[in-house]
PDB file of N, CA and C in Angstrom:
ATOM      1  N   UNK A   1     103.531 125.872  83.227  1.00  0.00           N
ATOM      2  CA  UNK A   1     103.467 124.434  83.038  1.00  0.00           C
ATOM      3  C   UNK A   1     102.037 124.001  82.748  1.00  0.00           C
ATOM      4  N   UNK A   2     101.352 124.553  81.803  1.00  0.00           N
ATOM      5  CA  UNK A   2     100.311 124.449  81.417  1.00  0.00           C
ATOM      6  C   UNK A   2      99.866 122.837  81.145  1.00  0.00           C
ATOM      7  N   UNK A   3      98.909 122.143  82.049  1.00  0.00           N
ATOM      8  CA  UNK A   3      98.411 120.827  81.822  1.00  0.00           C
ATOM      9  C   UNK A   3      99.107 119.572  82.700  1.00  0.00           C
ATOM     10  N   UNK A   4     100.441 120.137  83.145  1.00  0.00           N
ATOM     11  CA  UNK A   4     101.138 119.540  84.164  1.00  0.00           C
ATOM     12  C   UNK A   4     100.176 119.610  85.038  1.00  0.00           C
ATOM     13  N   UNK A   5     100.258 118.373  85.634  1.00  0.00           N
ATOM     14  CA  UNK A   5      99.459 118.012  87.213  1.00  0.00           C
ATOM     15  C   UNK A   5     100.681 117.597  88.408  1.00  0.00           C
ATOM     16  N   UNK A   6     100.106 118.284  89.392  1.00  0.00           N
ATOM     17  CA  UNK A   6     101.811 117.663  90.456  1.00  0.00           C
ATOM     18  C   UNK A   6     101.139 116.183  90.973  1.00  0.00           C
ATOM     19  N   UNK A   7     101.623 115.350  91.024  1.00  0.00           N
ATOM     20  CA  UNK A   7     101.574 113.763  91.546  1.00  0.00           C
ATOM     21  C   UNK A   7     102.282 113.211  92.616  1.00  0.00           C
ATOM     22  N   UNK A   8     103.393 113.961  92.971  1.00  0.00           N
ATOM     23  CA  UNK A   8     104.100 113.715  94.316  1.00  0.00           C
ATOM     24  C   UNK A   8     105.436 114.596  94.916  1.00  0.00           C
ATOM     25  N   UNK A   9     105.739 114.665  95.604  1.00  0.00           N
ATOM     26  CA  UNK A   9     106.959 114.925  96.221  1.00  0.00           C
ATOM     27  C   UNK A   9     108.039 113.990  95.466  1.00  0.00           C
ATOM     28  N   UNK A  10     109.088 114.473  95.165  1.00  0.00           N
ATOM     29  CA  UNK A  10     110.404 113.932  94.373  1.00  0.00           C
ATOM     30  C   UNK A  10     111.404 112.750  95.251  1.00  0.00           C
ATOM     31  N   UNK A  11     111.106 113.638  96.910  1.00  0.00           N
ATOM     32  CA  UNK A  11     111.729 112.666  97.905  1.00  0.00           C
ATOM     33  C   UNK A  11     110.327 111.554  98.454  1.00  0.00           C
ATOM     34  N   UNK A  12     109.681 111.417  97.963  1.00  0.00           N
ATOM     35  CA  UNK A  12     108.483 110.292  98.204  1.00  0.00           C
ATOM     36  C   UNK A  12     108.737 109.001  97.151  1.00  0.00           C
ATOM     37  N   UNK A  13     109.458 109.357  96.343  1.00  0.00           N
ATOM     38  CA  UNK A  13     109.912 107.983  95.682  1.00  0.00           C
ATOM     39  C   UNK A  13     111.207 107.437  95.717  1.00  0.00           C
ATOM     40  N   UNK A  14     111.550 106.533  95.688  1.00  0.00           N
ATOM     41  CA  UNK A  14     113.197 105.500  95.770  1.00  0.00           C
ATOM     42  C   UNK A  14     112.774 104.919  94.465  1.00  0.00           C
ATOM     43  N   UNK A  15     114.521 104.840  94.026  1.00  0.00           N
ATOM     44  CA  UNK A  15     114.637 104.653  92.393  1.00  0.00           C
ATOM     45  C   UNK A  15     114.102 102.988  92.675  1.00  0.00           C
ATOM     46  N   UNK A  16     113.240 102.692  91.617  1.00  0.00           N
ATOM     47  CA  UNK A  16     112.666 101.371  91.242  1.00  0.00           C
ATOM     48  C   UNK A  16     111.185 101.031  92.053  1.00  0.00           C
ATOM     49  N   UNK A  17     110.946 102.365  92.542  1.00  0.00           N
ATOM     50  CA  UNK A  17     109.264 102.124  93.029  1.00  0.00           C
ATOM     51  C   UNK A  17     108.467 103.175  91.823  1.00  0.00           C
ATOM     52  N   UNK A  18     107.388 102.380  91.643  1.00  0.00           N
ATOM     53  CA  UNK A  18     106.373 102.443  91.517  1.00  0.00           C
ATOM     54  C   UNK A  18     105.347 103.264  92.149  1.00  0.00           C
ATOM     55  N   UNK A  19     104.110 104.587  91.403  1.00  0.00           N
ATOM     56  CA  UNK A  19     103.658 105.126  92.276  1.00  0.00           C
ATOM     57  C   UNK A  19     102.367 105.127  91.263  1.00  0.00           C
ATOM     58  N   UNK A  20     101.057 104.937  91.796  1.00  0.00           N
ATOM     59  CA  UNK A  20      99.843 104.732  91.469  1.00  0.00           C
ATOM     60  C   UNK A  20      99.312 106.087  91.318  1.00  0.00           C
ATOM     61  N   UNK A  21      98.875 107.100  90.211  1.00  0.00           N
ATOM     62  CA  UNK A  21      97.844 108.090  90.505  1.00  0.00           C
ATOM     63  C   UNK A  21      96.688 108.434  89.529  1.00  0.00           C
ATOM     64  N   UNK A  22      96.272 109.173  89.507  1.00  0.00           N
ATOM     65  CA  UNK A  22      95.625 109.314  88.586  1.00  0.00           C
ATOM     66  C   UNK A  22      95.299 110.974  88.223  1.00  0.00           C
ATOM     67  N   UNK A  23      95.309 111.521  87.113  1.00  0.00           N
ATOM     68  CA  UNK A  23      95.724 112.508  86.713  1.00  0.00           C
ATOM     69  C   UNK A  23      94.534 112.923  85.357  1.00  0.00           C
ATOM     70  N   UNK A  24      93.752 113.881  86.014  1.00  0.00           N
ATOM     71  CA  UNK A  24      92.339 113.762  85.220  1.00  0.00           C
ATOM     72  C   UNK A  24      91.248 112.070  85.231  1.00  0.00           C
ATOM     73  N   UNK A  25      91.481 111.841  83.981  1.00  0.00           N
ATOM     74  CA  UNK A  25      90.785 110.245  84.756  1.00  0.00           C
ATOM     75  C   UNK A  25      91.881 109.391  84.090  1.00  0.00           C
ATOM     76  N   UNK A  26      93.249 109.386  84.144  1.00  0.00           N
ATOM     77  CA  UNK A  26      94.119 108.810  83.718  1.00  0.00           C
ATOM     78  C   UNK A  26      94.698 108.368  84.258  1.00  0.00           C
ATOM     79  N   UNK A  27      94.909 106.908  84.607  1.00  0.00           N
ATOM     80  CA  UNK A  27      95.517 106.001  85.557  1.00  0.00           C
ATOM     81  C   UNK A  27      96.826 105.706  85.181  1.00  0.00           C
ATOM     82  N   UNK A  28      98.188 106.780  85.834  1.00  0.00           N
ATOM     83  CA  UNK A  28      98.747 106.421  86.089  1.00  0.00           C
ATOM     84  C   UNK A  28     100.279 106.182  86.540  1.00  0.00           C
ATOM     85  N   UNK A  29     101.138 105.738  86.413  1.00  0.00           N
ATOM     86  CA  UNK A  29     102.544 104.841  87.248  1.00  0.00           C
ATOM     87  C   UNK A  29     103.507 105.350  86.944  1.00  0.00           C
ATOM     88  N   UNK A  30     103.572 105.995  87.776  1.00  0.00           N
ATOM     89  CA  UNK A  30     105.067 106.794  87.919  1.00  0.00           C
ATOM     90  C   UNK A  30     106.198 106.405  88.722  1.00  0.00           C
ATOM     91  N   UNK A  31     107.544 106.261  87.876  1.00  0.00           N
ATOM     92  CA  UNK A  31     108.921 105.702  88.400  1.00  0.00           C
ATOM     93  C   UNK A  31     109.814 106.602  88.794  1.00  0.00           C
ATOM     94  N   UNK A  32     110.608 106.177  89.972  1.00  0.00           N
ATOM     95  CA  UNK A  32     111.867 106.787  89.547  1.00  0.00           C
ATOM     96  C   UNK A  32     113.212 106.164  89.878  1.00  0.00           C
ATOM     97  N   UNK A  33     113.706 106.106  88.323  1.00  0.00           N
ATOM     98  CA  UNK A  33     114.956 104.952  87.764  1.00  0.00           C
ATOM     99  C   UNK A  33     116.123 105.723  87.771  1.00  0.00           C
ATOM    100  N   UNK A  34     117.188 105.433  88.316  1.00  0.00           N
ATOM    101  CA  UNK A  34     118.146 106.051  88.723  1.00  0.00           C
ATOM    102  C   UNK A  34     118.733 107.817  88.617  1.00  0.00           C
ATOM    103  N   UNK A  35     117.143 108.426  89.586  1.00  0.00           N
ATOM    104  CA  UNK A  35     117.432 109.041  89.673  1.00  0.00           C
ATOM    105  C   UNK A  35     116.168 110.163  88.902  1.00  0.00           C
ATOM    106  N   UNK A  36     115.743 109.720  87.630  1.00  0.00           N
ATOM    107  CA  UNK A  36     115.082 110.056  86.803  1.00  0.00           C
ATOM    108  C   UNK A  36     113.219 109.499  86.963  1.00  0.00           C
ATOM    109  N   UNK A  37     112.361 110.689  86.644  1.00  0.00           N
ATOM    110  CA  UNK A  37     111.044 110.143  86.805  1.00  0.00           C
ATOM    111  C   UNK A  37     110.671 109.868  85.495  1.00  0.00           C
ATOM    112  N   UNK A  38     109.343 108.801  85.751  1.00  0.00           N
ATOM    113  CA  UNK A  38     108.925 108.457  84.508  1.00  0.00           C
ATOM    114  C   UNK A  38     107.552 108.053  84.685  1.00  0.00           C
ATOM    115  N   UNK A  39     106.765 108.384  83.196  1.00  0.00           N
ATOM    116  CA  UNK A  39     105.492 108.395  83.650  1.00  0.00           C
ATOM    117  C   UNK A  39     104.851 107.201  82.510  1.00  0.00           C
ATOM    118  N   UNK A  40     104.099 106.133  83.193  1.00  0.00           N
ATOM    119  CA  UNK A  40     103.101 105.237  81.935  1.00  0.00           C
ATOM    120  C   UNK A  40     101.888 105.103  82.426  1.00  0.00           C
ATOM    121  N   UNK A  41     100.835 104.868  81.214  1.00  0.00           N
ATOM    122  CA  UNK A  41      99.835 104.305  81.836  1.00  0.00           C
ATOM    123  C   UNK A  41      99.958 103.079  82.823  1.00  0.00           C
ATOM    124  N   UNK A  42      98.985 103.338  83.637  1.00  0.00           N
ATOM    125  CA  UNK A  42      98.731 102.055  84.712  1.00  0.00           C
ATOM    126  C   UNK A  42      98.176 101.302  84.112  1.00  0.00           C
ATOM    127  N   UNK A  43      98.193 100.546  83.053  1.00  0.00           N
ATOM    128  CA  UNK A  43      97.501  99.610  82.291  1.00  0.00           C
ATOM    129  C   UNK A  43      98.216  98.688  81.384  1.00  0.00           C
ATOM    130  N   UNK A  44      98.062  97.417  81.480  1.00  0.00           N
ATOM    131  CA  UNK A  44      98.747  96.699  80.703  1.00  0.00           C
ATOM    132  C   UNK A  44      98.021  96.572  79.362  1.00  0.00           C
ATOM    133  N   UNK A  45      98.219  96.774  78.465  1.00  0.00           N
ATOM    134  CA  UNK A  45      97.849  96.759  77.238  1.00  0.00           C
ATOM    135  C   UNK A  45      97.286  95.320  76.586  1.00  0.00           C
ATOM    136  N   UNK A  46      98.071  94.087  77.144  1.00  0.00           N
ATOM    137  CA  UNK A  46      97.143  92.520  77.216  1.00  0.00           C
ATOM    138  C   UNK A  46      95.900  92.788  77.620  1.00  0.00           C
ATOM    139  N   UNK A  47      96.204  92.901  79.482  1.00  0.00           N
ATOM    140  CA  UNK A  47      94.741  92.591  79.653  1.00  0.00           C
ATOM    141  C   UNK A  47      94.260  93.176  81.100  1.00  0.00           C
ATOM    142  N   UNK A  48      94.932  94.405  80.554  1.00  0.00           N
ATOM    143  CA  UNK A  48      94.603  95.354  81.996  1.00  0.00           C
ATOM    144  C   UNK A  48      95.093  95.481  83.039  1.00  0.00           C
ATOM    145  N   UNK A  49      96.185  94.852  83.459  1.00  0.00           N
ATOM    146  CA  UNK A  49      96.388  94.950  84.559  1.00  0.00           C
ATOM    147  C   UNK A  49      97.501  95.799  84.735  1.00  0.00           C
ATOM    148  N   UNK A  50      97.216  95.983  86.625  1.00  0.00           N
ATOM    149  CA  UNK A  50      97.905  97.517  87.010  1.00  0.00           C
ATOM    150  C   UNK A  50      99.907  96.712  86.660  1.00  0.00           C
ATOM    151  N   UNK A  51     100.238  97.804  86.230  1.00  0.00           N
ATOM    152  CA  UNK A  51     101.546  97.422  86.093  1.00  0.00           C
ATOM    153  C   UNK A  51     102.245  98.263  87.235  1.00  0.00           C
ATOM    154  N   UNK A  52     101.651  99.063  88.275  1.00  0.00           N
ATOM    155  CA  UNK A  52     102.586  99.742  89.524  1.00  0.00           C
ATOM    156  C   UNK A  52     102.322  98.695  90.157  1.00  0.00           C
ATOM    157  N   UNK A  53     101.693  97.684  90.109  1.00  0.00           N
ATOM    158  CA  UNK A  53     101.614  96.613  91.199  1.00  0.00           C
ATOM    159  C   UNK A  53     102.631  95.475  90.629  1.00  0.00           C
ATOM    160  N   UNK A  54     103.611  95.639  89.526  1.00  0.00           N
ATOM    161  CA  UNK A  54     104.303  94.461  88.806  1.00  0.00           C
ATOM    162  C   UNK A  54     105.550  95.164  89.772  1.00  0.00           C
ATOM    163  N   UNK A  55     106.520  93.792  88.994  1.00  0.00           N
ATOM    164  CA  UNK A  55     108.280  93.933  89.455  1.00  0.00           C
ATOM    165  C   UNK A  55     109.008  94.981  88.678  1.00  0.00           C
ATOM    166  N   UNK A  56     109.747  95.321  89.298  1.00  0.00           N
ATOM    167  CA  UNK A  56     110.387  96.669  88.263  1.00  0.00           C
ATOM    168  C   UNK A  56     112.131  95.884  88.792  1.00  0.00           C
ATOM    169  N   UNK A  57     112.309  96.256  87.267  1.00  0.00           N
ATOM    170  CA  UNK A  57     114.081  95.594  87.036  1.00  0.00           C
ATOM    171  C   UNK A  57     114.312  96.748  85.983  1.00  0.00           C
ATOM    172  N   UNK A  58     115.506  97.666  86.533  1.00  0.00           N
ATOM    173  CA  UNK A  58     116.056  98.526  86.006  1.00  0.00           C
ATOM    174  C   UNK A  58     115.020  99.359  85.311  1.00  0.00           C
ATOM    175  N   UNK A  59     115.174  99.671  83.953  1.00  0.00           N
ATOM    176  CA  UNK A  59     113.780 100.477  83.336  1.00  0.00           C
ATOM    177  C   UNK A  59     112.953  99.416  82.591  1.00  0.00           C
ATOM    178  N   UNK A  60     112.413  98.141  83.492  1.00  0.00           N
ATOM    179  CA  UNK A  60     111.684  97.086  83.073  1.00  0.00           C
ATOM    180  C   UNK A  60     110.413  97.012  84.088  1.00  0.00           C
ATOM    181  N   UNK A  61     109.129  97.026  83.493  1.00  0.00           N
ATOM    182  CA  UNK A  61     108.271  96.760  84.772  1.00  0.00           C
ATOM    183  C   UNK A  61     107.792  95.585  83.904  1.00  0.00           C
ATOM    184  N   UNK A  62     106.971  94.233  84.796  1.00  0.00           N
ATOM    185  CA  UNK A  62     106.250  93.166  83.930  1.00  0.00           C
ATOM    186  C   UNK A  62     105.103  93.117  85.100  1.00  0.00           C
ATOM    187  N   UNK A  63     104.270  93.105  83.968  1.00  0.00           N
ATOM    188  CA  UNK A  63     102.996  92.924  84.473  1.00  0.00           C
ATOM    189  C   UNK A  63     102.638  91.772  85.455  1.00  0.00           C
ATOM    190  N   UNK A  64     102.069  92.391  86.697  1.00  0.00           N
ATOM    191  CA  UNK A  64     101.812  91.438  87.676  1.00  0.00           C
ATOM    192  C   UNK A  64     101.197  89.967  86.995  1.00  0.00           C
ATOM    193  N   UNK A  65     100.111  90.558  86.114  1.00  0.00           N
ATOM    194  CA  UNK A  65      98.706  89.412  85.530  1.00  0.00           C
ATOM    195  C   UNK A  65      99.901  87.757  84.812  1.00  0.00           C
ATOM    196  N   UNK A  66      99.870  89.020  83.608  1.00  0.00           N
ATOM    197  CA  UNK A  66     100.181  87.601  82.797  1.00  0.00           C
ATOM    198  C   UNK A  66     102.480  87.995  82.505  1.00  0.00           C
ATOM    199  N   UNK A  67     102.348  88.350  83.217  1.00  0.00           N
ATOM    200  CA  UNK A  67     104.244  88.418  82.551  1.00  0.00           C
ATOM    201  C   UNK A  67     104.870  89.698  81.440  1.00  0.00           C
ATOM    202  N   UNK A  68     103.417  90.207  80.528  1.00  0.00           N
ATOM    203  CA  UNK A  68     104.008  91.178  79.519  1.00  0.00           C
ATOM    204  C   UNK A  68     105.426  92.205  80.126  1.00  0.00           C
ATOM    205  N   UNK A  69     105.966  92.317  79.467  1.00  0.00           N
ATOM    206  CA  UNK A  69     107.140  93.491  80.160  1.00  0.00           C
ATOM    207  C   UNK A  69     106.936  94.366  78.833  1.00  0.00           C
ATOM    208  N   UNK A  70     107.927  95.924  79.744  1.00  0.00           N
ATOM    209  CA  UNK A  70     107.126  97.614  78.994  1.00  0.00           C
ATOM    210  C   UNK A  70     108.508  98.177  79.178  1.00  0.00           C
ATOM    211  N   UNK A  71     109.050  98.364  78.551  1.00  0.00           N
ATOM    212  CA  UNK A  71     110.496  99.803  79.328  1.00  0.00           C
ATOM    213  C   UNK A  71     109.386 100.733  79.237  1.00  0.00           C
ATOM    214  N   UNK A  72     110.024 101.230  80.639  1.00  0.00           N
ATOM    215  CA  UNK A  72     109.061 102.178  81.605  1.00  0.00           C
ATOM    216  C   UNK A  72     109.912 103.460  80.829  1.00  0.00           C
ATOM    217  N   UNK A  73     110.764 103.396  80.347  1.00  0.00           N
ATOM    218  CA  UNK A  73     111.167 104.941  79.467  1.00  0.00           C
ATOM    219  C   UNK A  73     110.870 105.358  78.033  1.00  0.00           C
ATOM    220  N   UNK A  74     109.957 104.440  77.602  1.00  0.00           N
ATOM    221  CA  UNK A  74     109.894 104.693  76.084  1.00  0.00           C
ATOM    222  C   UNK A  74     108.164 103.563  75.940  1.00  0.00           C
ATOM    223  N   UNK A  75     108.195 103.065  76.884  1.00  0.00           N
ATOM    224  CA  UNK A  75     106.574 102.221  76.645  1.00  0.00           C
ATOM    225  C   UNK A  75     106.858 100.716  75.748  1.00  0.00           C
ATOM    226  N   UNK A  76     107.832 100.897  75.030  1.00  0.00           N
ATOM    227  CA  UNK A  76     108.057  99.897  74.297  1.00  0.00           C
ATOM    228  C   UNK A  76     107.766  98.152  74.648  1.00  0.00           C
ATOM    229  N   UNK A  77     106.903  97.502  74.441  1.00  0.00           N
ATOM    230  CA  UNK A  77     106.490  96.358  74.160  1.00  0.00           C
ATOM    231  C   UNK A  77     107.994  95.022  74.485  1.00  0.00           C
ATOM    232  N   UNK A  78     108.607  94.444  75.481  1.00  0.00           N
ATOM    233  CA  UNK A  78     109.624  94.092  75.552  1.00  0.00           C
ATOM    234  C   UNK A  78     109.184  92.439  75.414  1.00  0.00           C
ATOM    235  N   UNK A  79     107.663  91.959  75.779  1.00  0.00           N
ATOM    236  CA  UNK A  79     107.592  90.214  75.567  1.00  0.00           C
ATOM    237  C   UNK A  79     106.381  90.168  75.514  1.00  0.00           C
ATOM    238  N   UNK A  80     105.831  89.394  75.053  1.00  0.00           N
ATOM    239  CA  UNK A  80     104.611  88.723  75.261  1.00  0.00           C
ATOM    240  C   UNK A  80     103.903  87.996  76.374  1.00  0.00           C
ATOM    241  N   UNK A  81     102.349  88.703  76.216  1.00  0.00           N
ATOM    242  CA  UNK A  81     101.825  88.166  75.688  1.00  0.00           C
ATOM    243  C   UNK A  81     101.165  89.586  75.181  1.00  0.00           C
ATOM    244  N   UNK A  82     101.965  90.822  75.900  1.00  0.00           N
ATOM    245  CA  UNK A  82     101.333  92.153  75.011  1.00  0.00           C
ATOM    246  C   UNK A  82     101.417  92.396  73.684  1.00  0.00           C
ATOM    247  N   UNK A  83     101.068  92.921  72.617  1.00  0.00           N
ATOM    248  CA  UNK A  83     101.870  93.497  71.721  1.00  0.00           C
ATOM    249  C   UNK A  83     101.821  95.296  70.897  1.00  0.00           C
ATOM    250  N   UNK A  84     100.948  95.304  71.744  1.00  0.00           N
ATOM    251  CA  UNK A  84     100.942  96.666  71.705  1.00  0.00           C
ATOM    252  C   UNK A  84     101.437  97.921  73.096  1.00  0.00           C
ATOM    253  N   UNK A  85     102.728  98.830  72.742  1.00  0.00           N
ATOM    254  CA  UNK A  85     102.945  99.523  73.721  1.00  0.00           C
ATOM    255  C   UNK A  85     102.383 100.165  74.793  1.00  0.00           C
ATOM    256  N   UNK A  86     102.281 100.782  76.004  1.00  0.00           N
ATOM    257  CA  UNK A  86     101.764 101.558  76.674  1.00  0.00           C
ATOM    258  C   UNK A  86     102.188 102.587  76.709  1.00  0.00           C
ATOM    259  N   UNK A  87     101.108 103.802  76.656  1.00  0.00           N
ATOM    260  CA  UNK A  87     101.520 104.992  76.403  1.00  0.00           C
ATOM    261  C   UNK A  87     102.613 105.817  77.259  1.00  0.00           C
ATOM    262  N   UNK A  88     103.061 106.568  77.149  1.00  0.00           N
ATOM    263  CA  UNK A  88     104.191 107.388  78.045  1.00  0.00           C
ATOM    264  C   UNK A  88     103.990 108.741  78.161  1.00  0.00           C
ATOM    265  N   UNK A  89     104.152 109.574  79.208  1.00  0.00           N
ATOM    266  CA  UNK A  89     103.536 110.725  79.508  1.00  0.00           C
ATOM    267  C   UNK A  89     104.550 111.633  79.637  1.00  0.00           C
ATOM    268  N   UNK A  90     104.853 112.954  79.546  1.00  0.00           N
ATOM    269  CA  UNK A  90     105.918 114.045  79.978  1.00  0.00           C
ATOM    270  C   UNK A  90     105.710 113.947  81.386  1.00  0.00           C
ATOM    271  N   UNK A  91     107.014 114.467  81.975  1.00  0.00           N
ATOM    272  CA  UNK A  91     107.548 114.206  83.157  1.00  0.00           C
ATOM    273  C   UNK A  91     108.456 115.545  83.921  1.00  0.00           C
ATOM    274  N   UNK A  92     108.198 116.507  84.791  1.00  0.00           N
ATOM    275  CA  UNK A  92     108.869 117.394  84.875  1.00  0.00           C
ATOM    276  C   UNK A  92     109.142 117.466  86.339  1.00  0.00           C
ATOM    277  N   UNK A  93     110.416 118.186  87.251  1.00  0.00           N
ATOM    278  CA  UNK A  93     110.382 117.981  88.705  1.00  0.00           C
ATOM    279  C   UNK A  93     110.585 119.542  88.992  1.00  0.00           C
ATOM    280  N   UNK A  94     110.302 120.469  89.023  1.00  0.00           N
ATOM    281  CA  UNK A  94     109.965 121.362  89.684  1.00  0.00           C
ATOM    282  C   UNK A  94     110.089 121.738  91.019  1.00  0.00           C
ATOM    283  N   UNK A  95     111.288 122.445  92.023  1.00  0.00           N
ATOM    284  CA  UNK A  95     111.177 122.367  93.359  1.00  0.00           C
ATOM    285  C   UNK A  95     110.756 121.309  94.296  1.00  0.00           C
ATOM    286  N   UNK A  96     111.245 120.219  93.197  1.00  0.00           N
ATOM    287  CA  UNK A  96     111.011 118.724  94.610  1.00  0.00           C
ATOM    288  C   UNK A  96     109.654 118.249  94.269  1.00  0.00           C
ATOM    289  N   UNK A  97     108.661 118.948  93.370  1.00  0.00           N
ATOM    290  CA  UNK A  97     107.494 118.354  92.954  1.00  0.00           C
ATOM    291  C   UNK A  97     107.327 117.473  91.635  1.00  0.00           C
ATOM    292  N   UNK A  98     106.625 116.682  91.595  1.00  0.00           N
ATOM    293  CA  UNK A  98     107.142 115.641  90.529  1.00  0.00           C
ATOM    294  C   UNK A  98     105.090 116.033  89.439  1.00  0.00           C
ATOM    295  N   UNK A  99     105.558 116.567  88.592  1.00  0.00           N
ATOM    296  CA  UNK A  99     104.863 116.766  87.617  1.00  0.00           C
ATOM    297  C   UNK A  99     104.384 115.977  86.591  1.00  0.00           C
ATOM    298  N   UNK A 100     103.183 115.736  85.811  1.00  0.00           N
ATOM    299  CA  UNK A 100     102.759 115.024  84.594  1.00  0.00           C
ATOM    300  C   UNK A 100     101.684 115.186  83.866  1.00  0.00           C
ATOM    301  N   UNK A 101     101.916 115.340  82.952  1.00  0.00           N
ATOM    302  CA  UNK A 101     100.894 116.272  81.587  1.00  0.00           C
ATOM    303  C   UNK A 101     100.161 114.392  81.270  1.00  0.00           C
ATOM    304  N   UNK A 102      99.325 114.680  80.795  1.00  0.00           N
ATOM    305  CA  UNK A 102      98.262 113.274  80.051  1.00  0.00           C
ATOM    306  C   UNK A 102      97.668 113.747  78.742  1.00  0.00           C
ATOM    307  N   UNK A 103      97.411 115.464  78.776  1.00  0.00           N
ATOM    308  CA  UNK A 103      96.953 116.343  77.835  1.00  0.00           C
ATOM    309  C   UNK A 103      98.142 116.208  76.143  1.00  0.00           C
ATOM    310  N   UNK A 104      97.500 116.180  75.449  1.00  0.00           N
ATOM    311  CA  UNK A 104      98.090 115.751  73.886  1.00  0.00           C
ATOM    312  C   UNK A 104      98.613 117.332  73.827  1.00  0.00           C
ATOM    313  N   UNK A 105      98.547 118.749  74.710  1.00  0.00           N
ATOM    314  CA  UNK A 105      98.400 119.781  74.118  1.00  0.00           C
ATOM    315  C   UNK A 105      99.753 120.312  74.867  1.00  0.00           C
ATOM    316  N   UNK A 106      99.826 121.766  75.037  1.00  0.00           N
ATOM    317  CA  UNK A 106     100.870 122.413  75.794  1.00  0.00           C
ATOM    318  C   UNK A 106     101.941 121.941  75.560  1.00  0.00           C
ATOM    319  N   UNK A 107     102.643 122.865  76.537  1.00  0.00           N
ATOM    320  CA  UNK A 107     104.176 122.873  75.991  1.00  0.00           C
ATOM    321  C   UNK A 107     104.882 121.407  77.015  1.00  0.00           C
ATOM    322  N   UNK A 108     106.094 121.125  76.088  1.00  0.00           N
ATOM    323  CA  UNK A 108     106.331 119.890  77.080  1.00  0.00           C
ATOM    324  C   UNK A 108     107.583 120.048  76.693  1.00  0.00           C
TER     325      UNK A 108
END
């Protein structure tokens, strides 16, 4: 699992929380939505702000700051006042360990 970093225990999250880390110097927010993990930057693409600290509705997080919303499974841009996506990271669970690459390289 070359470039994978482990970030948590699998039973340390409940589906619709939010988990803050950082992974090289890469900030960030990892879900897990029914069942499934998911990895985005911790950054709102408006105007910075942490989005593990926003509301999460189904695979919807909105930014605490100003309201932008992201599907947390694809990064996709869902309202304004963002308009550019947040990135999305590979995601692997391994023996109960919850894994995430940030690296553009290796196998995924």
């Amino acid at each position: 699992m070359a470039d994978f970093v482990c970030v948590a225990r699998a039973g340390d999250l409940v589906d619709g929380q939010a988990l803050s880390t950082f992974v090289g110097d890469e900030r960030v927010a990892v879900f897990r939505i029914a069942g499934q993990f998911y990895a985005i930057e911790d950054r709102c693409t408006h105007d910075e702000g942490t989005l593990s600290e926003g509301s999460v509705d189904g695979e919807i997080i909105e930014c605490p700051r100003h309201g932008a919303k992201f599907n947390i499974r694809t990064g996709e841009v869902l309202s304004m006042p963002a308009v550019v996506p947040v990135r999305t990271f590979p995601v692997r669970v391994v023996d109960g360990e919850v894994f995430v690459r940030v690296a553009g390289e290796g196998p995924c």
